[in-house]
Protein backbone atom coordinates (compact mmCIF):
# COMPACT_ATOMS: atom_id res chain seq x y z
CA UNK A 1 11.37 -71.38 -105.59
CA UNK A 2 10.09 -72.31 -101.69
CA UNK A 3 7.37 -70.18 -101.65
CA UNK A 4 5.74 -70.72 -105.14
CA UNK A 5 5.76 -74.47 -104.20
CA UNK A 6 2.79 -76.99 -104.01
CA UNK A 7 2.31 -79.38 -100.68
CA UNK A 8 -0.20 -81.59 -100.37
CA UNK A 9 -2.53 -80.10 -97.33
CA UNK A 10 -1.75 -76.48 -98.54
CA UNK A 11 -4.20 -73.69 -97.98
CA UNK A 12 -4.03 -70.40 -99.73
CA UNK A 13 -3.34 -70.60 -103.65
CA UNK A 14 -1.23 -73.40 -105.70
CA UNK A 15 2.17 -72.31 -106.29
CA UNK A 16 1.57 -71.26 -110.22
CA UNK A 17 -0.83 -68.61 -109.25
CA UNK A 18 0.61 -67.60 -106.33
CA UNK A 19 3.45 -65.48 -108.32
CA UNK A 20 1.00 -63.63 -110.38
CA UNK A 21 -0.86 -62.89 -106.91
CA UNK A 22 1.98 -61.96 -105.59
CA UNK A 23 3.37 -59.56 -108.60
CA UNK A 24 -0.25 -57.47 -108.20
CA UNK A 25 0.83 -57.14 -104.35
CA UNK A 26 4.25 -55.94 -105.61
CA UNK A 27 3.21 -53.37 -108.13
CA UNK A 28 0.29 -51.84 -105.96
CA UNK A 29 2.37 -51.63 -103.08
CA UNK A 30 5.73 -50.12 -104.46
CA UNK A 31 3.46 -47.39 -106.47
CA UNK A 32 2.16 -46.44 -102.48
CA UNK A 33 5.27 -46.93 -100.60
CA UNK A 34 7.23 -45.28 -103.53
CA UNK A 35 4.95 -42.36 -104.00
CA UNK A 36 5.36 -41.05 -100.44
CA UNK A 37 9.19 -41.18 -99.92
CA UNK A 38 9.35 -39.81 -103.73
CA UNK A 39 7.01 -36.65 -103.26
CA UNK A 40 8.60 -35.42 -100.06
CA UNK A 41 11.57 -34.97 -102.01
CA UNK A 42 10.32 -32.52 -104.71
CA UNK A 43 7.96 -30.31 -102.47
CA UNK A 44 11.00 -27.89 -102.98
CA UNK A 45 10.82 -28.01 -107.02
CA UNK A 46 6.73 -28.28 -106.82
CA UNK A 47 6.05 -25.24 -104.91
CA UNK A 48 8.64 -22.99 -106.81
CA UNK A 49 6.75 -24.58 -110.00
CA UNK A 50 3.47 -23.37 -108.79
CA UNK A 51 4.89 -20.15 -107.17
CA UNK A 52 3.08 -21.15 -103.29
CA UNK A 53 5.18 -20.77 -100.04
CA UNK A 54 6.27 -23.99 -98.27
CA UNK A 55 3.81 -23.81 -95.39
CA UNK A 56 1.69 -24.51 -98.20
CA UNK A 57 3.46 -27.18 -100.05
CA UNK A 58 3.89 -29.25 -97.46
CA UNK A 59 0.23 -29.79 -97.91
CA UNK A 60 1.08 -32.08 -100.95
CA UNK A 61 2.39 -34.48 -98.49
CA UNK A 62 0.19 -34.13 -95.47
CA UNK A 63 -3.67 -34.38 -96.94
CA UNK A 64 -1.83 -37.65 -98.84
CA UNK A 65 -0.86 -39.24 -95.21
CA UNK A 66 -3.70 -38.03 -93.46
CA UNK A 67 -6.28 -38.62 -95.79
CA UNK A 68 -4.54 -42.70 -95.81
CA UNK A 69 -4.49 -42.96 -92.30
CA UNK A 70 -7.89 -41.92 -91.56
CA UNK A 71 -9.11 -44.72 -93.86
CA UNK A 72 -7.24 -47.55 -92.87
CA UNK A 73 -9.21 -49.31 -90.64
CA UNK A 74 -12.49 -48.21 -92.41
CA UNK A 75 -11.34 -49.77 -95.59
CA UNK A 76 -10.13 -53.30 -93.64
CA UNK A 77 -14.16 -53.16 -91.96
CA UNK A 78 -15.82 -52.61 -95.51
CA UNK A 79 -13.26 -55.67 -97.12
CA UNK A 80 -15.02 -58.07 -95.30
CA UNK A 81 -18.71 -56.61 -96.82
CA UNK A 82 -17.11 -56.52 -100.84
CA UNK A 83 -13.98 -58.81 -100.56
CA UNK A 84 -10.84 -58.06 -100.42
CA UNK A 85 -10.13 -58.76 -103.92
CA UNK A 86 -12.98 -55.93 -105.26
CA UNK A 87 -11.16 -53.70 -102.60
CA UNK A 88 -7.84 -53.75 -103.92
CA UNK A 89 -8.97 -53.36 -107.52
CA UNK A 90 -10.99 -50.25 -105.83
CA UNK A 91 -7.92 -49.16 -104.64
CA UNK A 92 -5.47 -49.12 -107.23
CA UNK A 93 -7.98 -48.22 -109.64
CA UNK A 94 -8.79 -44.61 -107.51
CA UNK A 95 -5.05 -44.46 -107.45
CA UNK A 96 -4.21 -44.69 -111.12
CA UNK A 97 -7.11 -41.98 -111.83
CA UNK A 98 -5.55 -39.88 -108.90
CA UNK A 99 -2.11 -40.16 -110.72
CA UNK A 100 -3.23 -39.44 -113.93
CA UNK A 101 -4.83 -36.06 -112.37
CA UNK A 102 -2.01 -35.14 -110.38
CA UNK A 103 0.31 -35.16 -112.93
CA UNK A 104 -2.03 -33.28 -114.78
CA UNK A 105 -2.75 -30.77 -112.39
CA UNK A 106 -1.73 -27.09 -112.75
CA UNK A 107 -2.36 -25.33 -109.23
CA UNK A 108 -2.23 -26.14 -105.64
CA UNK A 109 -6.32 -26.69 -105.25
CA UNK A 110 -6.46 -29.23 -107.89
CA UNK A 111 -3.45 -31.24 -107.16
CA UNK A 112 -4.38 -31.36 -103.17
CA UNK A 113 -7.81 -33.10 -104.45
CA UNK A 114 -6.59 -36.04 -106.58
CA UNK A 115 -3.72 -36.42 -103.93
CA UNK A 116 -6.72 -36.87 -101.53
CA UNK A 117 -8.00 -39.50 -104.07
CA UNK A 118 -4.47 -41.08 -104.17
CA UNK A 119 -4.36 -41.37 -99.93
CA UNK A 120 -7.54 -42.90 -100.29
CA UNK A 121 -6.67 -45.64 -103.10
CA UNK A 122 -3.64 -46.04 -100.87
CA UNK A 123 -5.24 -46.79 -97.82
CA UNK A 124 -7.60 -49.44 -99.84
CA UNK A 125 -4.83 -51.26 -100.92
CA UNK A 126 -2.57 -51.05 -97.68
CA UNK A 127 -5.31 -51.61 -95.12
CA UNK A 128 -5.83 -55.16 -96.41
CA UNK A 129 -2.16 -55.92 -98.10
CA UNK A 130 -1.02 -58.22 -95.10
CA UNK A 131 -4.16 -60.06 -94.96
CA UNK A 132 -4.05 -60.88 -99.25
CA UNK A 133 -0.68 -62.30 -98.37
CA UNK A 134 -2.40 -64.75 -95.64
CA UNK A 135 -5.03 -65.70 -98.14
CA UNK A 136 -2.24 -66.39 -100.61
CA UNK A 137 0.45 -68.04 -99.39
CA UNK A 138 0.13 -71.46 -97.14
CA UNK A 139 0.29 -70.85 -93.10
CA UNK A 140 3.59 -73.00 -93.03
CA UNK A 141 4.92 -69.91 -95.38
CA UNK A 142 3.63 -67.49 -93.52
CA UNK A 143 6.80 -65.76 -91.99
CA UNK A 144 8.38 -66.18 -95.65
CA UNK A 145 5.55 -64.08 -96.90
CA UNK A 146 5.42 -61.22 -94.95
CA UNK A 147 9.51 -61.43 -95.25
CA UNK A 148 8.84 -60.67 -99.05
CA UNK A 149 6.25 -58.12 -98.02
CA UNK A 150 9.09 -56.57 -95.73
CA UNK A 151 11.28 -56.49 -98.90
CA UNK A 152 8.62 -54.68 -101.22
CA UNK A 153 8.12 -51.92 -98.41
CA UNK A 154 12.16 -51.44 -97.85
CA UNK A 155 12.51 -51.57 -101.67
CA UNK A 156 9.86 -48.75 -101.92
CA UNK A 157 11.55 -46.47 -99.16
CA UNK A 158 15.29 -47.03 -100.89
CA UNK A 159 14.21 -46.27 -104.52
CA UNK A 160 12.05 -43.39 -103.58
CA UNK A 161 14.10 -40.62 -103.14
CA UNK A 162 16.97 -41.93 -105.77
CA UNK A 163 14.01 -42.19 -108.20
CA UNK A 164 12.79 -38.64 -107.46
CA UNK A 165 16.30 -37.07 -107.97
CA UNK A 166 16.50 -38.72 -111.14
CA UNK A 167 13.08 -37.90 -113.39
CA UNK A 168 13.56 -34.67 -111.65
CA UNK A 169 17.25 -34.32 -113.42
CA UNK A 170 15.78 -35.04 -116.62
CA UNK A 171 12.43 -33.86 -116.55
CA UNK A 172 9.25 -32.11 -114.39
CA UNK A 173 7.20 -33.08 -111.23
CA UNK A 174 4.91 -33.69 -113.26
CA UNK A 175 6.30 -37.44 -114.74
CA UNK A 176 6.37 -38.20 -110.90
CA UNK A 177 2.35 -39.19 -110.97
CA UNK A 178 2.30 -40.37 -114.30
CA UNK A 179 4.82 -42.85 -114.25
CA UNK A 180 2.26 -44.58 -111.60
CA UNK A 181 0.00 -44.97 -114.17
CA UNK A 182 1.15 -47.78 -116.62
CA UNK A 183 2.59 -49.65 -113.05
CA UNK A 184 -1.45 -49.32 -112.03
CA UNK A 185 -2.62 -50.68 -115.29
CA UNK A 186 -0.66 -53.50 -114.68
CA UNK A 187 -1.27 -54.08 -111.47
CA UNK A 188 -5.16 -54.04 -112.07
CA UNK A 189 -4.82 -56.33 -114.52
CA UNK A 190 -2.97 -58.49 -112.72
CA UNK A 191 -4.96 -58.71 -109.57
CA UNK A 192 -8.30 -58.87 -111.53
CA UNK A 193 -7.11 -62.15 -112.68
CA UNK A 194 -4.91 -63.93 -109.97
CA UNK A 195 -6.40 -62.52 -106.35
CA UNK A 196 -8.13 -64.98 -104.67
CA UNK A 197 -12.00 -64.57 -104.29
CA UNK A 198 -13.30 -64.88 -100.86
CA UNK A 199 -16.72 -64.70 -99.93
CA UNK A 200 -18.23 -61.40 -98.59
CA UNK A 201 -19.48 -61.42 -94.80
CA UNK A 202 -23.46 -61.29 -94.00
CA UNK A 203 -24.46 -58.12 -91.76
CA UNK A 204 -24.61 -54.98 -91.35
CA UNK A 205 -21.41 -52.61 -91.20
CA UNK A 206 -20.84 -50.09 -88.80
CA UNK A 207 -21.02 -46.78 -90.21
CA UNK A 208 -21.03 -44.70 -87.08
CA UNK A 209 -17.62 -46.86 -86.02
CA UNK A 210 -16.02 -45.92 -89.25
CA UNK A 211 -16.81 -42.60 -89.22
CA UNK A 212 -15.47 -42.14 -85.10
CA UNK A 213 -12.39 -44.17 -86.64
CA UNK A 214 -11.76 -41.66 -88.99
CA UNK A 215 -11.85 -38.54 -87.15
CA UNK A 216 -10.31 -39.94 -84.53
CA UNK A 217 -6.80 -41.35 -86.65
CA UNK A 218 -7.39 -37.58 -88.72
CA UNK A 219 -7.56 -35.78 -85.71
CA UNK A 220 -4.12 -37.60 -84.50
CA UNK A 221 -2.48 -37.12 -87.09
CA UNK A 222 -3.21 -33.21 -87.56
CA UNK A 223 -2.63 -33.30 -83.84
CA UNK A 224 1.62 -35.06 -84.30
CA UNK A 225 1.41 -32.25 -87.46
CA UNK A 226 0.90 -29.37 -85.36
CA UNK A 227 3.25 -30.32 -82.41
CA UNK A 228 5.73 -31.57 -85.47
CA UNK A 229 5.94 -27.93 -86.56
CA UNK A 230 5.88 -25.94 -83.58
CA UNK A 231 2.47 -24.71 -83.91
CA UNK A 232 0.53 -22.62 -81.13
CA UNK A 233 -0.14 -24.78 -77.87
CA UNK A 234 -4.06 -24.53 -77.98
CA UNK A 235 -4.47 -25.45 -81.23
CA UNK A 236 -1.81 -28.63 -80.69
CA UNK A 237 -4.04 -29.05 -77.24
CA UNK A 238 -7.50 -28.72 -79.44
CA UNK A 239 -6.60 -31.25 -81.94
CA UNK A 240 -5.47 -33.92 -79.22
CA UNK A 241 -8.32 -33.43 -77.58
CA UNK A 242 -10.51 -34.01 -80.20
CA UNK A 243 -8.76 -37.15 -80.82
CA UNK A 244 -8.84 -38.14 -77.07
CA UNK A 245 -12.80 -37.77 -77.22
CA UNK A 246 -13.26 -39.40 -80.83
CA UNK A 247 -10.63 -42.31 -79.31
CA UNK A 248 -13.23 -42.59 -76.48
CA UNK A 249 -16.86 -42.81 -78.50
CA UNK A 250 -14.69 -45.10 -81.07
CA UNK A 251 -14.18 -47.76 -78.37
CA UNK A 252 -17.81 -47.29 -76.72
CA UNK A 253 -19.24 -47.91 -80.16
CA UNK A 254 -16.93 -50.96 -81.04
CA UNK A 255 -18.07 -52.58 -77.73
CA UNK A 256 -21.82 -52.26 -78.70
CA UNK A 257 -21.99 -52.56 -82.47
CA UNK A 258 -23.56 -55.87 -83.24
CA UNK A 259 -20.60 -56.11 -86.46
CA UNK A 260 -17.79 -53.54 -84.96
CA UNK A 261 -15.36 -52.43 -87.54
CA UNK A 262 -12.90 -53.15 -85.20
CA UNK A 263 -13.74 -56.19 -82.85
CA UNK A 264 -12.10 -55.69 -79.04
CA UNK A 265 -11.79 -59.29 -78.55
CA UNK A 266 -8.71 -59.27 -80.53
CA UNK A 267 -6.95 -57.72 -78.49
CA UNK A 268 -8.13 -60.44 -75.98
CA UNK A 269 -5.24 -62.37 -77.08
CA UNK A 270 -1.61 -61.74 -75.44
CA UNK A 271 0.33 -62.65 -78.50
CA UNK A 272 -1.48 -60.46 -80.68
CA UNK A 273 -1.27 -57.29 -77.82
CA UNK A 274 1.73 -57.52 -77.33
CA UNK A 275 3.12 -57.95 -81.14
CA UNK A 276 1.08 -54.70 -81.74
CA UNK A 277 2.56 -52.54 -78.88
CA UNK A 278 6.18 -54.08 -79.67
CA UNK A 279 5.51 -52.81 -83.43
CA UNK A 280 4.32 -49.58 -82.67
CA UNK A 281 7.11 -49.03 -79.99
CA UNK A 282 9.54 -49.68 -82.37
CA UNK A 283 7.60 -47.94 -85.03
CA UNK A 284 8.29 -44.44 -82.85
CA UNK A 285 12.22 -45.04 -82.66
CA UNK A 286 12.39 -45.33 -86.60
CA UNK A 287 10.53 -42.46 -87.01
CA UNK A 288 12.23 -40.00 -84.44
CA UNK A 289 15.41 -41.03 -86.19
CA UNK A 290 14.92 -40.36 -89.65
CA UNK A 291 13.39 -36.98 -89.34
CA UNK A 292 16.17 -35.96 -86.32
CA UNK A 293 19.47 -37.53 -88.91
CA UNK A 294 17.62 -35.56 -91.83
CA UNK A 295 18.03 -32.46 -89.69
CA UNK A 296 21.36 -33.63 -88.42
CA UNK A 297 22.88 -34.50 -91.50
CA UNK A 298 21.68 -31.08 -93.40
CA UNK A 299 22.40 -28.51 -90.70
CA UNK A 300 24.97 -29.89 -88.94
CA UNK A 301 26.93 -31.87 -91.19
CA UNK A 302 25.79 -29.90 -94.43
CA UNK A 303 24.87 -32.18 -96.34
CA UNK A 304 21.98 -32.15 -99.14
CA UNK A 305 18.72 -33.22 -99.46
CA UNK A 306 19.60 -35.89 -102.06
CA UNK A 307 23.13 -36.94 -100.23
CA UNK A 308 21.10 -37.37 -96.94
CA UNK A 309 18.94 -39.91 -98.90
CA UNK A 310 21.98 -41.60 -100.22
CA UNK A 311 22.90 -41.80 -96.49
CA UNK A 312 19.51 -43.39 -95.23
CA UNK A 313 19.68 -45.76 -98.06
CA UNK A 314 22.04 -48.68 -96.18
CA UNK A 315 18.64 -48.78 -93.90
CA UNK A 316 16.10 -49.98 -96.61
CA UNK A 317 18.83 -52.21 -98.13
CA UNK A 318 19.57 -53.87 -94.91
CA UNK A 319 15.76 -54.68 -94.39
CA UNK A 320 15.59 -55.57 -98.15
CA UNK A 321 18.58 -58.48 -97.54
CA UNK A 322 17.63 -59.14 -93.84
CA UNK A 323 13.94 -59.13 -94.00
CA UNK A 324 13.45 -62.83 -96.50
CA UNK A 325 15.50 -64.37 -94.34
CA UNK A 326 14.28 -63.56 -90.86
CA UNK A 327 10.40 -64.09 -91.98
CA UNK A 328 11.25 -67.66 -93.31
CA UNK A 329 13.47 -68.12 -90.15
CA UNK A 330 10.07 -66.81 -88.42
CA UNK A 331 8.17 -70.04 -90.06
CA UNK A 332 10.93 -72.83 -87.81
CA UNK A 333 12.24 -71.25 -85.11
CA UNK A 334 10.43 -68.88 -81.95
CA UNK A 335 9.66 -65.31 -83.69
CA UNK A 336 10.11 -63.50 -80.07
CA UNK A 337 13.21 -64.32 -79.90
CA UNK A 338 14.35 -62.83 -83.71
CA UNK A 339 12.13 -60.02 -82.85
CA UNK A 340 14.25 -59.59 -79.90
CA UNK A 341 17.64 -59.98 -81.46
CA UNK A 342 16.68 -57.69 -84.50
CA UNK A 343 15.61 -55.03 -81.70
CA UNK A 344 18.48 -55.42 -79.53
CA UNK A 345 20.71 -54.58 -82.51
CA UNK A 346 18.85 -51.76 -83.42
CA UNK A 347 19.11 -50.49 -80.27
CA UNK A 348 23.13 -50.45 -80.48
CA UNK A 349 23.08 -48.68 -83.60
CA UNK A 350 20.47 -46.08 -82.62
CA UNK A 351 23.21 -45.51 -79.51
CA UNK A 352 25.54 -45.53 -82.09
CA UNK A 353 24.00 -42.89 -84.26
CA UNK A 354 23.58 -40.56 -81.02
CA UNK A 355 26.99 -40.51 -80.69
CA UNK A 356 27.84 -39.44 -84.54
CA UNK A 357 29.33 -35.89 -84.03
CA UNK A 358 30.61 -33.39 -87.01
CA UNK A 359 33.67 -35.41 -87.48
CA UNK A 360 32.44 -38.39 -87.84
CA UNK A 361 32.66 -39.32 -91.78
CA UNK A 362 30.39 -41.12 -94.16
CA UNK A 363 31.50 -44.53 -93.90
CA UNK A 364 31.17 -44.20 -90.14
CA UNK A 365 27.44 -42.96 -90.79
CA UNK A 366 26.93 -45.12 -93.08
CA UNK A 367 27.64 -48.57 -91.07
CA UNK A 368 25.49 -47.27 -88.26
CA UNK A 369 22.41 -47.07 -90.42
CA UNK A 370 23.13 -50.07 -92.12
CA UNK A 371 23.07 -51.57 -88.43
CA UNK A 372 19.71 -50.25 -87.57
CA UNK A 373 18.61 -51.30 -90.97
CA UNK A 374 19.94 -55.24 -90.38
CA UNK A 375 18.18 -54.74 -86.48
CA UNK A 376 14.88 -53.41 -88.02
CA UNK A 377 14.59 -56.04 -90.64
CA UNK A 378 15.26 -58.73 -88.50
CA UNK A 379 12.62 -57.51 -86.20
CA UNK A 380 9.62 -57.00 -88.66
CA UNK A 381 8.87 -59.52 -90.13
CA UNK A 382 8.64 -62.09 -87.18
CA UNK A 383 6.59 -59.38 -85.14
CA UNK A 384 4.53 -59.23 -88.31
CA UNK A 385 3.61 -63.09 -88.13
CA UNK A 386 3.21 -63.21 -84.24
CA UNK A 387 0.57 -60.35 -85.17
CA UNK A 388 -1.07 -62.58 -88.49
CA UNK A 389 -0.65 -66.05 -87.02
CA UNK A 390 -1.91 -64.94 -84.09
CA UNK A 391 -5.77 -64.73 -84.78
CA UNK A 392 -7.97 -66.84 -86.92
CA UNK A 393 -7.54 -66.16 -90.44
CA UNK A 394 -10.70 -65.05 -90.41
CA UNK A 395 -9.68 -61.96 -88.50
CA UNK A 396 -6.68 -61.20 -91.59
CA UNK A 397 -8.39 -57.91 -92.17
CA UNK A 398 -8.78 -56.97 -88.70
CA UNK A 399 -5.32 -57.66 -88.25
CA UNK A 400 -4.40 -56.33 -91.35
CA UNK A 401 -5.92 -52.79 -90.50
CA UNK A 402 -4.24 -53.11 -87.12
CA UNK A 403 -0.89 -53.53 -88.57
CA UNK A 404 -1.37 -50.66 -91.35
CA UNK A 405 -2.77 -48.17 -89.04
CA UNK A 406 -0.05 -49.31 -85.75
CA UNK A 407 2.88 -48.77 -88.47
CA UNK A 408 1.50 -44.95 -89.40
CA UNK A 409 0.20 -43.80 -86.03
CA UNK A 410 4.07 -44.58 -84.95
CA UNK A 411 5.48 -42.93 -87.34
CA UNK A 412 3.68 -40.14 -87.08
CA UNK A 413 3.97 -39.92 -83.46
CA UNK A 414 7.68 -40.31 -83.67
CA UNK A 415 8.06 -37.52 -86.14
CA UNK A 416 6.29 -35.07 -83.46
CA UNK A 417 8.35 -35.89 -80.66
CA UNK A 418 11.58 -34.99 -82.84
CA UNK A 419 9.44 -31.64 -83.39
CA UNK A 420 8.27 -30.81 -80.19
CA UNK A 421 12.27 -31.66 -78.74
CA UNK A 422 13.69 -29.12 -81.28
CA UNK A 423 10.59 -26.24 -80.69
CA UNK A 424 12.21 -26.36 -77.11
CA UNK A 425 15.70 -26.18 -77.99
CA UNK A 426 16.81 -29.93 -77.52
CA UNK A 427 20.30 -31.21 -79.68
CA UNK A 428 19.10 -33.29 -82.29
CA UNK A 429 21.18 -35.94 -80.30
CA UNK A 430 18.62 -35.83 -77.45
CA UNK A 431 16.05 -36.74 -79.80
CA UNK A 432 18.24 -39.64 -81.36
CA UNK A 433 18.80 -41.06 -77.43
CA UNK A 434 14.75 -40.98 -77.16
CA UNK A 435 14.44 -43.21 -80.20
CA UNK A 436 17.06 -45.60 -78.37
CA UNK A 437 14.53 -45.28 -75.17
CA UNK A 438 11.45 -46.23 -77.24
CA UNK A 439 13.49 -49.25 -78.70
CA UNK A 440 14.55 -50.58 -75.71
CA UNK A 441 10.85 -50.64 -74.46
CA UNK A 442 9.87 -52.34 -77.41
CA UNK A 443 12.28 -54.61 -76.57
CA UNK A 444 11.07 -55.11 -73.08
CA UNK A 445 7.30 -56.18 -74.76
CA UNK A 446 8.95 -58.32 -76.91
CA UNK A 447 10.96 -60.24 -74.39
CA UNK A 448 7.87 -60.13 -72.12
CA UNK A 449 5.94 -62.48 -74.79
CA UNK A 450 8.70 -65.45 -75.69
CA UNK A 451 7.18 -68.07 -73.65
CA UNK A 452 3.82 -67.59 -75.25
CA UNK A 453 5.69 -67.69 -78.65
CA UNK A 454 7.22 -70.73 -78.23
CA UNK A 455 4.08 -72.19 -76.61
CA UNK A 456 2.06 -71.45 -80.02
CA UNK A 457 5.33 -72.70 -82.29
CA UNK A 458 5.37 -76.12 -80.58
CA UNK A 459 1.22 -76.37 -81.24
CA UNK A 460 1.86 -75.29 -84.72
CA UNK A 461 4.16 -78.39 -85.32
CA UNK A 462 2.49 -80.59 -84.09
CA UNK A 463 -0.52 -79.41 -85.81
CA UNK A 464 1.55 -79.81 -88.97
CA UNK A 465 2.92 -83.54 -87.71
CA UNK A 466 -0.82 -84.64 -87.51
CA UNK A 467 -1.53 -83.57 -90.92
């Protein structure tokens, strides 16, 4: 196979170790990815299980993402300090405890704790994911990589919910956590004996940085939360202004720290910016559209919880074919311009799915998605390598954390906008037209860059001739 082959002048790993490198990124990743889209789906059975309301419930869920997203670019800083390898094995380790408690957990209080232990072994592993894949895999395969890392993620997302309906058919919540358990065994032994081993970075690290980086990405996300469910204005206006201020110090500190945990001069380089923005723009479309089609497709069109996932699943698939193929196009031909493509069709079948009424039927649902799907996962993965290939690789865990944290902080803010349109009466197809409107910008930054792409594509061959 291409990508587990040896050239002479390769960095990263040989091909023979690469796969079982690879196959520890696989199984840590898919137990993350997997665990979210599979929990949201049995909040219902959970809280009648535990006898607790569903304001409460949806706790099970939240403290998980907010808890990961808080720690994302603290956990990318301290990788540098231990290595990335000791990180990841810190990671899934916390997370196959956390699993193991979870499942055995009886009431809300303990099961909210060691699904606080699970965000955090998340956000180890996540944070620096991208990067490992850089380290592994030679620069010349660098689209292909993050293609197959595109493929993992959509795989996770599709099999979620399916997964979920089925142990839950056949047995309790419970099995949900501890089926991550023999996956994390594996995957810690795996990665304990094929990650690469970098060497640690000399210096301090920036403790006050992390800790303004962590309120400040917490404080966001309770702040999409409470305008996601309708909550009063001040406290919605407290929380974002909490993060405003802890957004501020973050920055002042990162431009005096002597090691920042997040270096500014990154974003110093146009390529880089403008991938990130591009991401995060598009980032806020998908969002706003699967929460306003879950709403659509259960209260309009009356459909179930598990039937709407059957309905979202063309999306992941798509990415899962498309993906591959557009990051190893991404290594030969100008990224912008797939980026660009893959965003212009999304954009057509986000206009598409605004204009899905009652009588539209499944099949004509179910080509739309698989549209956006094809759009999204031609669009990823290039985006993803303008952001890697970008920056020295020295910077992989910078960039890393960048990409981990731009990916949730969309989502999340997507997901609020769909709330805050339906707390003041909006059609859900309102909502669906904004996603459109956040594509298309996304587009716009994308388009905005393709000179610079193609600039840094003709240096990288003939870097590669002179080799």
């Amino acid at each position: 196979m291409r990508l587990f082959e040896t050239r002479p002048g390769d960095d990263g790993l040989p091909g023979p170790e690469r796969a079982l490198a690879v196959l520890a990124l696989v199984t840590g990743t898919l137990m993350a990815v997997v665990d979210t889209t599979m929990i949201n789906l049995a909040l219902p059975t959970i809280a009648a299980d535990l006898d607790i309301p569903a304001s409460r419930a949806v706790w099970i869920t939240n403290l998980f993402q907010v808890v990961c997203a808080a720690f994302l670019l603290v956990f990318a800083g301290i990788s540098e300090l231990i290595t990335r390898r000791r990180l990841y094995l810190f990671g899934i380790a916390i997370f196959v405890v956390a699993s193991l408690g979870a499942a055995l957990s009886r009431n809300l209080e303990t099961l909210l704790v060691f699904r606080a232990m699970q965000g955090l072994g998340a956000a180890a592993t996540l944070s620096i994911g991208p990067s490992l894949y850089r380290a592994i895999f030679p620069s010349r395969l660098l689209g292909s990589a993050l293609g197959l890392s595109a493929l993992v993620v959509a795989g996770g997302y599709a099999a979620g919910p399916t997964l979920s309906g089925v142990i839950l058919s056949y047995a309790d919540w419970p099995w949900l956590f501890a089926m991550h358990v023999p996956l994390g065994i594996c995957s810690l032994w795996l990665a304990s004996r094929a990650l690469p081993r970098d060497k640690p970075r000399q210096g301090s690290f920036d403790f006050l940085g992390a800790l303004l980086s962590m309120l400040m990405l917490a404080s966001f996300f309770i702040t999409m939360d409470a305008v996601g469910h309708a909550a009063p204005w001040w406290q919605s206006a407290g929380w974002a202004l909490f993060a405003v201020l802890a957004c501020y110090l973050f920055v002042k500190r990162q431009q005096r720290a002597s090691y920042p945990l997040l270096p500014l001069s990154v974003f110093e380089e146009k390529r880089f910016t403008l991938a990130v923005s591009a991401s995060g723009l598009a980032f806020i479309g998908q969002g706003i559209t699967f929460i306003a089609l879950s709403f659509f497709y259960q209260e309009q069109m009356g459909f179930s919880p598990l039937e709407t996932a059957w309905l979202f699943t063309p999306w992941p698939l798509a990415i899962m074919l498309v993906g591959p193929l557009a990051g190893r196009l991404a290594d030969r031909v100008n990224p912008s311009w797939l980026s660009s493509t893959g965003l212009i069709l999304l954009i057509i079948g986000l206009v598409a799915l605004a204009l899905v009424d009652e009588s539209t039927g499944v099949a004509g649902s179910l080509w739309r998605t698989a549209l956006c799907g094809i759009g999204f996962g031609l669009f990823q993965p290039p985006n993803n390598r303008e952001m890697m290939g970008s920056l020295p690789p020295e910077r992989s865990s910078n960039v890393s954390g960048v990409m981990s944290t731009t990916r949730t902080v969309g989502q999340s803010f997507g997901v609020a906008l769909v709330g805050a349109a339906l707390a003041l009466g909006s059609p859900i197809q309102v909502t669906l037209w904004l996603g459109a409107g956040t594509t298309l910008l996304a587009l716009l930054v994308s388009l905005s860059r393709i000179t610079l792409a193609q600039r840094a594509l003709v240096e990288r061959r003939a870097s590669s001739v002179g080799k």
